[in-house]
Protein backbone atom coordinates (compact mmCIF):
# COMPACT_ATOMS: atom_id res chain seq x y z
CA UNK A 1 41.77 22.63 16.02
CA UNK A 2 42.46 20.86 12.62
CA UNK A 3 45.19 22.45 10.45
CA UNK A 4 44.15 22.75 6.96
CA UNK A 5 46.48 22.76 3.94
CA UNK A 6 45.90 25.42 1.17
CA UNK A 7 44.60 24.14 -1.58
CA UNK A 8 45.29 26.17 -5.01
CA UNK A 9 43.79 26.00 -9.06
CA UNK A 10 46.83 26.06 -11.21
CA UNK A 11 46.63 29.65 -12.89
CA UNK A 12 47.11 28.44 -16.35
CA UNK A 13 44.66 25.60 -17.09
CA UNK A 14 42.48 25.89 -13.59
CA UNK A 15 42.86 22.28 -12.63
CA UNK A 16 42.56 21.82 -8.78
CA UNK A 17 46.81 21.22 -7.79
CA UNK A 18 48.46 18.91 -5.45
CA UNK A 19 51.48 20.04 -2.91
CA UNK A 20 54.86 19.58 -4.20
CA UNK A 21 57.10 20.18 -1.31
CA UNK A 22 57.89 23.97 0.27
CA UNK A 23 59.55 26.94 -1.50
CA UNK A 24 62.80 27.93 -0.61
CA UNK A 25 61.00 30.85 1.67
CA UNK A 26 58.64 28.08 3.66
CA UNK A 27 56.07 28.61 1.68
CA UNK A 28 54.07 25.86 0.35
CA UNK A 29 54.87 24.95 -3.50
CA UNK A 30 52.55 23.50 -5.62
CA UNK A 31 52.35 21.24 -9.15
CA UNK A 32 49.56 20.78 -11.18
CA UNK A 33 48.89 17.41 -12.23
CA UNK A 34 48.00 18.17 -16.31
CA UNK A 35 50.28 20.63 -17.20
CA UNK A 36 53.13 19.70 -14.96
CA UNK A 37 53.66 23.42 -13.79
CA UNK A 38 55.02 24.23 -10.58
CA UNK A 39 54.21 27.52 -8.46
CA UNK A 40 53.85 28.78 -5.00
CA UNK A 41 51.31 30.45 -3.06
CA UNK A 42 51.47 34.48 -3.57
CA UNK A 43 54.34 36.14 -1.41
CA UNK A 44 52.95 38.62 1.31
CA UNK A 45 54.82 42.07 0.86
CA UNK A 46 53.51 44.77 3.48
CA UNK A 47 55.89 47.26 2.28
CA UNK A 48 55.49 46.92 -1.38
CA UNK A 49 58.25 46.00 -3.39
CA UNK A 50 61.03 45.96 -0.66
CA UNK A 51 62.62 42.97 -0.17
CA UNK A 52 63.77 43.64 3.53
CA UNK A 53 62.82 40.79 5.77
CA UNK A 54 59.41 41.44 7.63
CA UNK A 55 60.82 41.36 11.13
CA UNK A 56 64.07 43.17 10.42
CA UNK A 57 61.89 46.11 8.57
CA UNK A 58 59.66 45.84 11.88
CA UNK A 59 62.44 45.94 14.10
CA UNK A 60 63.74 48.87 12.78
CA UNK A 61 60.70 50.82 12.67
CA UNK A 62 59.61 49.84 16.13
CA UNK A 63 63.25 51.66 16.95
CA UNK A 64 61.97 54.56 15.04
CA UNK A 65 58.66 54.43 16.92
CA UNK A 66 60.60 54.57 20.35
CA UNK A 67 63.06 57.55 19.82
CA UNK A 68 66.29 55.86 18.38
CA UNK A 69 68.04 58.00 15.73
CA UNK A 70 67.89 56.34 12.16
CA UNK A 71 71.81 55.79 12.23
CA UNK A 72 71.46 54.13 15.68
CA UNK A 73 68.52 51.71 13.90
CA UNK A 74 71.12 51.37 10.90
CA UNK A 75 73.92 49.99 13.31
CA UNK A 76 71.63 47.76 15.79
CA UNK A 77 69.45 46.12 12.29
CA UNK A 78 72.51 45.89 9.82
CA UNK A 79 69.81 47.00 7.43
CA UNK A 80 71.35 50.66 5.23
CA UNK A 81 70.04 54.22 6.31
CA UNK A 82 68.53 54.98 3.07
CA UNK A 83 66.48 51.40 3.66
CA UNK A 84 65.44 52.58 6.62
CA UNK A 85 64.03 55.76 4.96
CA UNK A 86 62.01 54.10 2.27
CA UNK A 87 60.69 52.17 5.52
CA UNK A 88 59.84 54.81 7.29
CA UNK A 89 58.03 56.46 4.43
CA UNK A 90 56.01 53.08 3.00
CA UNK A 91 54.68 52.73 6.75
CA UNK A 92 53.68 56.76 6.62
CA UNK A 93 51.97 56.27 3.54
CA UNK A 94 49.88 53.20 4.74
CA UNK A 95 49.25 55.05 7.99
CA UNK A 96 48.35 57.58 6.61
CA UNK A 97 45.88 55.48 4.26
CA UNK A 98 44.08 53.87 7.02
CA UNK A 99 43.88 57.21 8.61
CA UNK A 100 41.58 58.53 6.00
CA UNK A 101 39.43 55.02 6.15
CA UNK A 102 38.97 54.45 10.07
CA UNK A 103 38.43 58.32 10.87
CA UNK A 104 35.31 59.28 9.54
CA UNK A 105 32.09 60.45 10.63
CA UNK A 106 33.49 61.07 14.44
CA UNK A 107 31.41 63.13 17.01
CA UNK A 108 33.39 66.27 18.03
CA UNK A 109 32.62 69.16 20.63
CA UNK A 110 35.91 70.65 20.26
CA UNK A 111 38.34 70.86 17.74
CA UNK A 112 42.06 72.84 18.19
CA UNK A 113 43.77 74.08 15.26
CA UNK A 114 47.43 75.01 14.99
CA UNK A 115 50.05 75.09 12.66
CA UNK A 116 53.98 74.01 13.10
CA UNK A 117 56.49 76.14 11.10
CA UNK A 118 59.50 74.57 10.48
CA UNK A 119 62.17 74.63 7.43
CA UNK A 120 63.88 72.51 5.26
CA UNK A 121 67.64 73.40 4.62
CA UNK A 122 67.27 76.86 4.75
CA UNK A 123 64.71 79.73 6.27
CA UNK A 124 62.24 80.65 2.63
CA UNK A 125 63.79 84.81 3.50
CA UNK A 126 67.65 83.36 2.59
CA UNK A 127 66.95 81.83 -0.56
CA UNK A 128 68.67 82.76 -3.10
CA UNK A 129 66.95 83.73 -6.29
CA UNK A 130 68.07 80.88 -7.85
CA UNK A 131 66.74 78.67 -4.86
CA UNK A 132 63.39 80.17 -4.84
CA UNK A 133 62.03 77.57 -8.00
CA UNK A 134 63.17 74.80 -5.63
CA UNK A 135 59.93 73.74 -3.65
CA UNK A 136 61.70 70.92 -1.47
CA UNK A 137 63.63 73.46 0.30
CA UNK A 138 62.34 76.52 2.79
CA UNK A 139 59.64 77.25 4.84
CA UNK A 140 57.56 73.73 5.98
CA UNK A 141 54.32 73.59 7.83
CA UNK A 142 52.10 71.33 9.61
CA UNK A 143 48.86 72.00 10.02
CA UNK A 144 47.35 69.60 12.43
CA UNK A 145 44.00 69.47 13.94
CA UNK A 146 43.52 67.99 17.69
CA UNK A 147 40.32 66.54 19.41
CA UNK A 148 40.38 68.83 22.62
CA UNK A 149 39.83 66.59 24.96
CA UNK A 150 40.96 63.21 23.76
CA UNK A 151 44.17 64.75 22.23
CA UNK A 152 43.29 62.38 18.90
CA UNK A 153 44.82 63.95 15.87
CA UNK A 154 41.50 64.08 13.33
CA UNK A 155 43.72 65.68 10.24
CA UNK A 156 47.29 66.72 8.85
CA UNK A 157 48.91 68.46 6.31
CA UNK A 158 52.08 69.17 5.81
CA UNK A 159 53.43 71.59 2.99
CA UNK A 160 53.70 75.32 2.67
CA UNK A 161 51.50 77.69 4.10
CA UNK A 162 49.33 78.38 1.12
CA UNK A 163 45.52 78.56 -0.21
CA UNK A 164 46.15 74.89 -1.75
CA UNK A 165 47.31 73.15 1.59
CA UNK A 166 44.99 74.97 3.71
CA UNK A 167 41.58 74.08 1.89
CA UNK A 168 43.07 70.22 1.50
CA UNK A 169 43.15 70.45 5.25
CA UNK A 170 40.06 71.91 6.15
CA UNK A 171 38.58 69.18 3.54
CA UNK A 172 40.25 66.39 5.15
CA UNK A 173 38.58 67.55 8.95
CA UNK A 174 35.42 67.87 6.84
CA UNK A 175 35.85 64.44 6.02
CA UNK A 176 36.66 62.84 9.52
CA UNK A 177 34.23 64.71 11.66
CA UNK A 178 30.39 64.52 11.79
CA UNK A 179 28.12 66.94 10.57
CA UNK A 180 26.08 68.82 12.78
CA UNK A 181 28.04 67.86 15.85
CA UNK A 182 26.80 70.09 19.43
């Protein structure tokens, strides 16, 4: 198998460019030959505008994925808690993304539904009044809906347990599973 080079138009004047040696990152730098600019080919960046190093970030959320505590991933990566977080919530958001894409239109006999109540800082009955504006804290639920007998999770929502969240989640299963299903 032949290795090919990239070859790249410069983005100013569109005249076809030559190589001009790597980038300090490996990546292959370019110059075009009229207007003497220089450039490199666009940087990848899977988690958006985070500047962790790919296999560090993936390191640290494969931890995550096999039951280490965040503080435990902190010490063994060297990478901060709170960049650990973002992490972990940039790779929910994506999964969650393709989620929405890949499940659609699947054939379902049986569907369980069931709800998770949890809280956040505080149970919603000891809020004080003052505490009752604040929607981050209190009473959390996650409504999650199971294929019976493959155990594959068709649709989440997490939030409180209200009109809103329930009709987004029985929109999303609407979404993922095929109509007129035996």
């Amino acid at each position: 198998m032949v290795a090919t080079t990239p070859t790249m138009n410069c983005p100013g004047c569109d005249q076809k460019c030559q190589r001009f040696g790597k980038h300090h990152n490996g990546l292959p730098r370019f110059r075009c030959s009229q207007c003497k600019r220089t450039f490199t080919v666009e940087h990848a960046k899977p988690f958006g505008k985070m500047t962790t190093p790919i296999n560090e970030a993936l390191t640290a959320l494969g931890m995550l994925l096999e039951g280490a505590s965040i503080r435990s991933a902190e010490r063994l990566t060297g990478l901060h808690r709170d960049t650990i977080l973002r992490l972990l919530v940039v790779a929910g958001e994506k999964c969650e993304k393709l989620m929405g894409r890949l499940l659609v239109n699947i054939p379902v006999s049986d569907l369980q539904l069931d709800e998770i109540w949890s809280y956040v800082a505080l149970k919603e009955g000891h809020k004080t009044p003052a505490q009752k504006e604040d929607e981050g804290t209190g009473d959390a639920y996650t409504f999650v809906a199971l294929e019976r007998h493959h155990k594959l999770v068709i649709n989440f929502t997490l939030g409180k347990r209200n009109q809103q969240n329930t009709n987004t989640f029985v929109e999303g299963i609407g979404h993922a599973v095929r109509r007129g299903t035996p």
